[in-house]
Protein backbone atom coordinates (compact mmCIF):
# COMPACT_ATOMS: atom_id res chain seq x y z
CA UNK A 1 0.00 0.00 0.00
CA UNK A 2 1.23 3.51 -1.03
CA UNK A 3 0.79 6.17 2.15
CA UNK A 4 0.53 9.76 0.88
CA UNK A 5 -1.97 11.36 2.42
CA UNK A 6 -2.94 11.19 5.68
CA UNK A 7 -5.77 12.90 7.53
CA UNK A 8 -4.97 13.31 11.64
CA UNK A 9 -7.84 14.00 13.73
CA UNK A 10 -7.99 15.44 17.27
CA UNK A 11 -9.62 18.33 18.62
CA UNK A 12 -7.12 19.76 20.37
CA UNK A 13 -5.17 22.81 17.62
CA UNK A 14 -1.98 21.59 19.25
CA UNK A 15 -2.26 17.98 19.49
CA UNK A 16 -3.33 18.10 15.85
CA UNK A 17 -0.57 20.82 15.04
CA UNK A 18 2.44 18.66 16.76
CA UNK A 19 0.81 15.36 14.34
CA UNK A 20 1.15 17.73 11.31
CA UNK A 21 4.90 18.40 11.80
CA UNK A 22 5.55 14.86 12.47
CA UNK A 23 3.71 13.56 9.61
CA UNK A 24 4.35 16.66 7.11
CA UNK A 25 8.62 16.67 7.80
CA UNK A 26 8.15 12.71 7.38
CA UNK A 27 7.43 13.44 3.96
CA UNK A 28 3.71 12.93 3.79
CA UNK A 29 0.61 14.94 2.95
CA UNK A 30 -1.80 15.94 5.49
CA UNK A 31 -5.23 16.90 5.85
CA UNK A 32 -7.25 18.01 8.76
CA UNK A 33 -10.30 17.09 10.98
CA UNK A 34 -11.27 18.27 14.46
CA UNK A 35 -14.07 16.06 15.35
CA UNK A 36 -14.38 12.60 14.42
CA UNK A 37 -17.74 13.61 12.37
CA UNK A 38 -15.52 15.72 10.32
CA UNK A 39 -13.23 12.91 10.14
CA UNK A 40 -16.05 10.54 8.50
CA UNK A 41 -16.69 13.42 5.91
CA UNK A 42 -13.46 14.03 4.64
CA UNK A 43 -12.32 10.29 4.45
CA UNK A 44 -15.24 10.09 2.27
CA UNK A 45 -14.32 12.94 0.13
CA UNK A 46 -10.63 12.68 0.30
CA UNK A 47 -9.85 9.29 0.71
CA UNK A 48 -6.55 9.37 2.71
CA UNK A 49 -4.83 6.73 2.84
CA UNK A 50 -3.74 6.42 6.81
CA UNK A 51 -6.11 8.16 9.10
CA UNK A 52 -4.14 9.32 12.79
CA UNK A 53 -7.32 9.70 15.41
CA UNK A 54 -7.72 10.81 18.51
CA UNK A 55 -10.14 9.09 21.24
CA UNK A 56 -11.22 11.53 23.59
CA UNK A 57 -13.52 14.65 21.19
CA UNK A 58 -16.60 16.27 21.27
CA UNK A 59 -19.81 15.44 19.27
CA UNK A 60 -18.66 12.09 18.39
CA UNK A 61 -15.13 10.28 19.84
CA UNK A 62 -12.71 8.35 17.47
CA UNK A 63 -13.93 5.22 18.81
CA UNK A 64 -17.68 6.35 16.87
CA UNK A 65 -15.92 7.68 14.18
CA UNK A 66 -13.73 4.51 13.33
CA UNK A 67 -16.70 2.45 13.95
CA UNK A 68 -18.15 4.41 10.84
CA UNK A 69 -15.45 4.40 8.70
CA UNK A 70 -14.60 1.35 9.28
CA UNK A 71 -18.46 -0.58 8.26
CA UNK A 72 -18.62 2.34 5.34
CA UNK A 73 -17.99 0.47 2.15
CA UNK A 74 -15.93 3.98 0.89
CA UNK A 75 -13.61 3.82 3.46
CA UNK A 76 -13.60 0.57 5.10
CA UNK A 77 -10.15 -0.37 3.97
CA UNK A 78 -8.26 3.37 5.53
CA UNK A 79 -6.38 2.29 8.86
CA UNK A 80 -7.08 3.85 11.89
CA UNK A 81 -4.27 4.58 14.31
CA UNK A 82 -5.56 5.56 17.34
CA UNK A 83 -3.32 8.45 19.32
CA UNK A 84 -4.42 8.95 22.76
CA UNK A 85 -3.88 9.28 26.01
CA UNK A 86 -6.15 6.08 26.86
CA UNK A 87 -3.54 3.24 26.98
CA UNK A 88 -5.13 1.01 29.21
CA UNK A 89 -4.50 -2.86 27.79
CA UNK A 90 -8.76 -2.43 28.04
CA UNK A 91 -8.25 0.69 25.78
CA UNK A 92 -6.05 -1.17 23.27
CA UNK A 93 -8.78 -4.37 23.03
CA UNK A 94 -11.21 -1.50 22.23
CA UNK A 95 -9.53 -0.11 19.69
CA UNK A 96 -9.05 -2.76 18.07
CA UNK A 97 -12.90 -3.99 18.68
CA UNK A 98 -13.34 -0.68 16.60
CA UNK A 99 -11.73 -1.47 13.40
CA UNK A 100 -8.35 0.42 14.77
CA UNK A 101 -5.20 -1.03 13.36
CA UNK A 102 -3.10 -0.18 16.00
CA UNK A 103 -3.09 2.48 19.29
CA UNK A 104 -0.37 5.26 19.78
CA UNK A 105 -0.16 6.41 23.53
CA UNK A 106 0.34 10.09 24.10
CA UNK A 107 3.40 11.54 24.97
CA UNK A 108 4.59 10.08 21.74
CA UNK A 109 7.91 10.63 19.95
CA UNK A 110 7.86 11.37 16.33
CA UNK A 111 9.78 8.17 15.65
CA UNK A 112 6.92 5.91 17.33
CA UNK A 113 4.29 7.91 14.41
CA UNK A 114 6.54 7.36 11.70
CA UNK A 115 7.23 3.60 12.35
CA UNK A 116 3.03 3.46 12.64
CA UNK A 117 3.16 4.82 9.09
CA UNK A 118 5.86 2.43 8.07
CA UNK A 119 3.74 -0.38 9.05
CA UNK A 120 1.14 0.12 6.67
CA UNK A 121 3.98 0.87 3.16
């Protein structure tokens, strides 16, 4: 699988800022959500091909949101890497009851998101 775009999700400006750097000086693009029901509309319209998500968001959490994505026959086959702060070994089963492909726990370090990209090449 080719990774070029990937669309990182969290509601927090500098949680999603700090995943931009990472992700953008890695060499990929990057698009934007703040909410994971923003999330479901642009994998739908943009089809990226790695999604970054945070749990913990207003409206509807990443756990909702991957839920969606993942059972939407447009997007079913996007990973989800979960980044949160949630790293519970109960937190990881979830995520990966959700259709998550792996969990990132924050504090991260930019080389533990780039080897979750890696993963998926």
């Amino acid at each position: 699988m080719l990774i070029k775009k990937i669309l990182i999700v969290d509601d927090s400006t500098v949680d999603r800022l700090n995943l931009k750097n990472i992700v953008s000086e890695a060499g990929y693009e990057v698009i934007q959500a703040s909410s994971g029901l923003e999330a479901i509309e642009i994998a739908e319209k943009d089809k990226p091909d790695l999604i970054f998500m945070d749990v913990v968001m207003q409206q509807m959490d990443g756990y909702q949101a991957c839920r969606e994505i993942s059972h939407n026959n447009a997007t079913k086959n996007i990973p989800v890497i979960f980044v949160t702060s949630k790293g519970q070994k109960a937190d990881r089963l979830w995520a990966d009851m959700q259709g998550g492909k792996a969990l990132v726990q924050k504090p991260y370090t930019s080389t533990q998101i780039v080897e979750q990209i890696n993963k998926f090449k």
